[in-house]
C-alpha atoms as a PDB file:
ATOM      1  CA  UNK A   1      42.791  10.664  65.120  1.00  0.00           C
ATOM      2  CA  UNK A   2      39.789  11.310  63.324  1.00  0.00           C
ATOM      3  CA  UNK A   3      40.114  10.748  58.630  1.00  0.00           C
ATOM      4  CA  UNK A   4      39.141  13.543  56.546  1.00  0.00           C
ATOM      5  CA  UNK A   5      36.163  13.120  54.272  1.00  0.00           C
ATOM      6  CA  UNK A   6      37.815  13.865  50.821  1.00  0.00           C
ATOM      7  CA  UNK A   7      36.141  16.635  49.015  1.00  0.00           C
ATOM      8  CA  UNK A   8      35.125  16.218  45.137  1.00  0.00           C
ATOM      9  CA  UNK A   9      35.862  18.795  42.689  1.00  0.00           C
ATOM     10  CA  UNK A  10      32.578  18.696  40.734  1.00  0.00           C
ATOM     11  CA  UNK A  11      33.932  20.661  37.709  1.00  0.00           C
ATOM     12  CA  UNK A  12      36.872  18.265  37.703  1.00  0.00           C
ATOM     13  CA  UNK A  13      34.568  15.183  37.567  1.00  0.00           C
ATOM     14  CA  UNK A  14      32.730  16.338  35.097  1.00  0.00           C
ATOM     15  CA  UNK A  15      35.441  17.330  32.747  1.00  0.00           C
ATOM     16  CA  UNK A  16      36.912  13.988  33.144  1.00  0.00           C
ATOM     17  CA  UNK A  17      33.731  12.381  31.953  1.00  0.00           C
ATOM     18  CA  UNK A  18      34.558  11.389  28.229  1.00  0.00           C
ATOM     19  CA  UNK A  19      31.513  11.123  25.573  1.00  0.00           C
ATOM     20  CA  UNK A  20      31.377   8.575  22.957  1.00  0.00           C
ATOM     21  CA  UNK A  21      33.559   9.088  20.004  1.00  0.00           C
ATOM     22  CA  UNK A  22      32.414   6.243  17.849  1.00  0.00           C
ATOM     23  CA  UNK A  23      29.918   7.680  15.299  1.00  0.00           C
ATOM     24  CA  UNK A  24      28.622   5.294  12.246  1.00  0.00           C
ATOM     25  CA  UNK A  25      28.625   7.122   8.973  1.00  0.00           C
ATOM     26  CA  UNK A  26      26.371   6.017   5.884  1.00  0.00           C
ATOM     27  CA  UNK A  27      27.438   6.974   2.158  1.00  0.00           C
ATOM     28  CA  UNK A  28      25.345   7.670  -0.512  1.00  0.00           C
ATOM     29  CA  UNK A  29      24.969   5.332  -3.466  1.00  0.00           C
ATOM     30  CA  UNK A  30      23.250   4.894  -6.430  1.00  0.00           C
ATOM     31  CA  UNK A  31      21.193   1.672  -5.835  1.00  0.00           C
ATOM     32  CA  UNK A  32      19.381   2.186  -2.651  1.00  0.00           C
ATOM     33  CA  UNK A  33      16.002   4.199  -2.838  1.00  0.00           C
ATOM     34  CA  UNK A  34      14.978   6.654  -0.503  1.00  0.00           C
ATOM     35  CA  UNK A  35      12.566   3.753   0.825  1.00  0.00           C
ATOM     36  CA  UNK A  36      14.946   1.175   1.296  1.00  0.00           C
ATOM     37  CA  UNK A  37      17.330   3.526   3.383  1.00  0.00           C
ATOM     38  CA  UNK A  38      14.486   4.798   5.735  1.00  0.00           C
ATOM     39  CA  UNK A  39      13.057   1.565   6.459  1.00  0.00           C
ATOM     40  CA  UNK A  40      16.708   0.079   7.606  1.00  0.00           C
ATOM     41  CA  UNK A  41      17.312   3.567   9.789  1.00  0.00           C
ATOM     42  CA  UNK A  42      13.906   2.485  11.357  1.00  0.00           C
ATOM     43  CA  UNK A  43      14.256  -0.904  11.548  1.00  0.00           C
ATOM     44  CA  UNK A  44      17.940  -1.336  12.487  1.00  0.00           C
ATOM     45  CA  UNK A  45      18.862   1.726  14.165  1.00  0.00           C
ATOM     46  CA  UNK A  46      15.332   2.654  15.758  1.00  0.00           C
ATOM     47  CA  UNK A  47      14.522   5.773  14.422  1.00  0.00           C
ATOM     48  CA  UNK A  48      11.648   7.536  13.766  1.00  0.00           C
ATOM     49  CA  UNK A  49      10.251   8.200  10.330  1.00  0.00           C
ATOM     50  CA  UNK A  50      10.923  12.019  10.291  1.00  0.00           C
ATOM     51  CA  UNK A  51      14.540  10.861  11.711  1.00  0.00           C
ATOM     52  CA  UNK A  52      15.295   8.220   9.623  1.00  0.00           C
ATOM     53  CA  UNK A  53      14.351  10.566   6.523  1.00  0.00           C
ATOM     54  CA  UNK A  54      16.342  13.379   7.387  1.00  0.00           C
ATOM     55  CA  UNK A  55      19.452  10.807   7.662  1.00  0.00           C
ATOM     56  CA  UNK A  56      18.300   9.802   4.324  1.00  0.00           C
ATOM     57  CA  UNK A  57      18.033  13.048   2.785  1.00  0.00           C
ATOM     58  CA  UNK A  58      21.559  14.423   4.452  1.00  0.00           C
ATOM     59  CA  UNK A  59      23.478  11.679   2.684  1.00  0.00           C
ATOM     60  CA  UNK A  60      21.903  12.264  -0.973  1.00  0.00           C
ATOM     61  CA  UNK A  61      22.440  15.959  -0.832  1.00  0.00           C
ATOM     62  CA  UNK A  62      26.149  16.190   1.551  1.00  0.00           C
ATOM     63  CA  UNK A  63      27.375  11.873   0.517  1.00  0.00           C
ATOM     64  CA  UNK A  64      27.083  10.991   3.988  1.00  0.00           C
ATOM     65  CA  UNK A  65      25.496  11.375   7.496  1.00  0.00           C
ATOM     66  CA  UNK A  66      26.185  10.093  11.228  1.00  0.00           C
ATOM     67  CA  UNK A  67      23.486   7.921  11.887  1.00  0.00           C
ATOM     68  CA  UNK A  68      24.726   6.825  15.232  1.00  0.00           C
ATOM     69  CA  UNK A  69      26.996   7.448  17.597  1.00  0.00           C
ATOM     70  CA  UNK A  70      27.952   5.332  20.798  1.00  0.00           C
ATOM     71  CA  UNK A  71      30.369   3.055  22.280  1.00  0.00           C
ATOM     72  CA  UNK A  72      31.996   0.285  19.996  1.00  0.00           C
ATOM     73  CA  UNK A  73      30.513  -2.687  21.015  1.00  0.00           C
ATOM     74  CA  UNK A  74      27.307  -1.072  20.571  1.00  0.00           C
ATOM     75  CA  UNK A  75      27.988   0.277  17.040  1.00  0.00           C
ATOM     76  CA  UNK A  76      29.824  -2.643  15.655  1.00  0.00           C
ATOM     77  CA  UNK A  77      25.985  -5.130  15.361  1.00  0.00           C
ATOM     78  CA  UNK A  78      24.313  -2.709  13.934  1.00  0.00           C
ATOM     79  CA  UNK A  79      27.177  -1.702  11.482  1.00  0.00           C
ATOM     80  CA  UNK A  80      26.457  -5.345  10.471  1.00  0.00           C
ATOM     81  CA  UNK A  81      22.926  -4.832   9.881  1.00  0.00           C
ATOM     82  CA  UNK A  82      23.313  -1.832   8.041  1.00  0.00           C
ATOM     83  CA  UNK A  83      25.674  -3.524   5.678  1.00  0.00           C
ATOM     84  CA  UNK A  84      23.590  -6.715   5.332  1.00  0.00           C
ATOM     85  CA  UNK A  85      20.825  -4.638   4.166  1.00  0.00           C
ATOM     86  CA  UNK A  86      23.242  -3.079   1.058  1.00  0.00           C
ATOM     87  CA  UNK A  87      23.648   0.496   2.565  1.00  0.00           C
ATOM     88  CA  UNK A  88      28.147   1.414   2.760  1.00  0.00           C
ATOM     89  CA  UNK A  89      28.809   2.486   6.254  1.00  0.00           C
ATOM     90  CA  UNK A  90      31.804   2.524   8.461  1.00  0.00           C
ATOM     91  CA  UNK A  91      32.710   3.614  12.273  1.00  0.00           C
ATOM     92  CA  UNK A  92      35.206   6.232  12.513  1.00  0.00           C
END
């Protein structure tokens, strides 16, 4: 008896994919300057200038901006980093 190739929903597999939830959000303070908090974006997080100074203008006018978002394990070093360098951050 001959098997039966199985036949893939495509729409199904692709709803099933899930994203990455894990976002890290920076608050605004009072003792960072605008210089300090680009240069970190771009140094720890890789971002471009323009980038790193929209984050940077986003959290002094709204208090806080994603900066990342990824998996976890990912997130967690550079959380580090971010905090090492004085900026208050968190993963939600």
């Amino acid at each position: 008896m001959a098997k039966r190739k199985k036949k893939f929903d495509v729409e199904s597999l692709l709803a099933s994919i899930t994203y990455p939830t894990n976002q890290i959000v920076v608050y605004n303070d009072t003792h960072n300057s605008f210089d300090w908090v680009i240069g970190t974006f771009m140094e720890v997080l890789e971002h471009n200038y323009y980038q790193a100074e929209q984050c940077a203008n986003i959290i002094h006018t709204k208090g806080r901006c994603v900066v990342k978002e990824g998996d976890i394990h990912a997130l967690n070093p550079l959380l580090d980093a971010i905090k090492e360098k004085g900026l208050t951050a968190d993963i939600i």
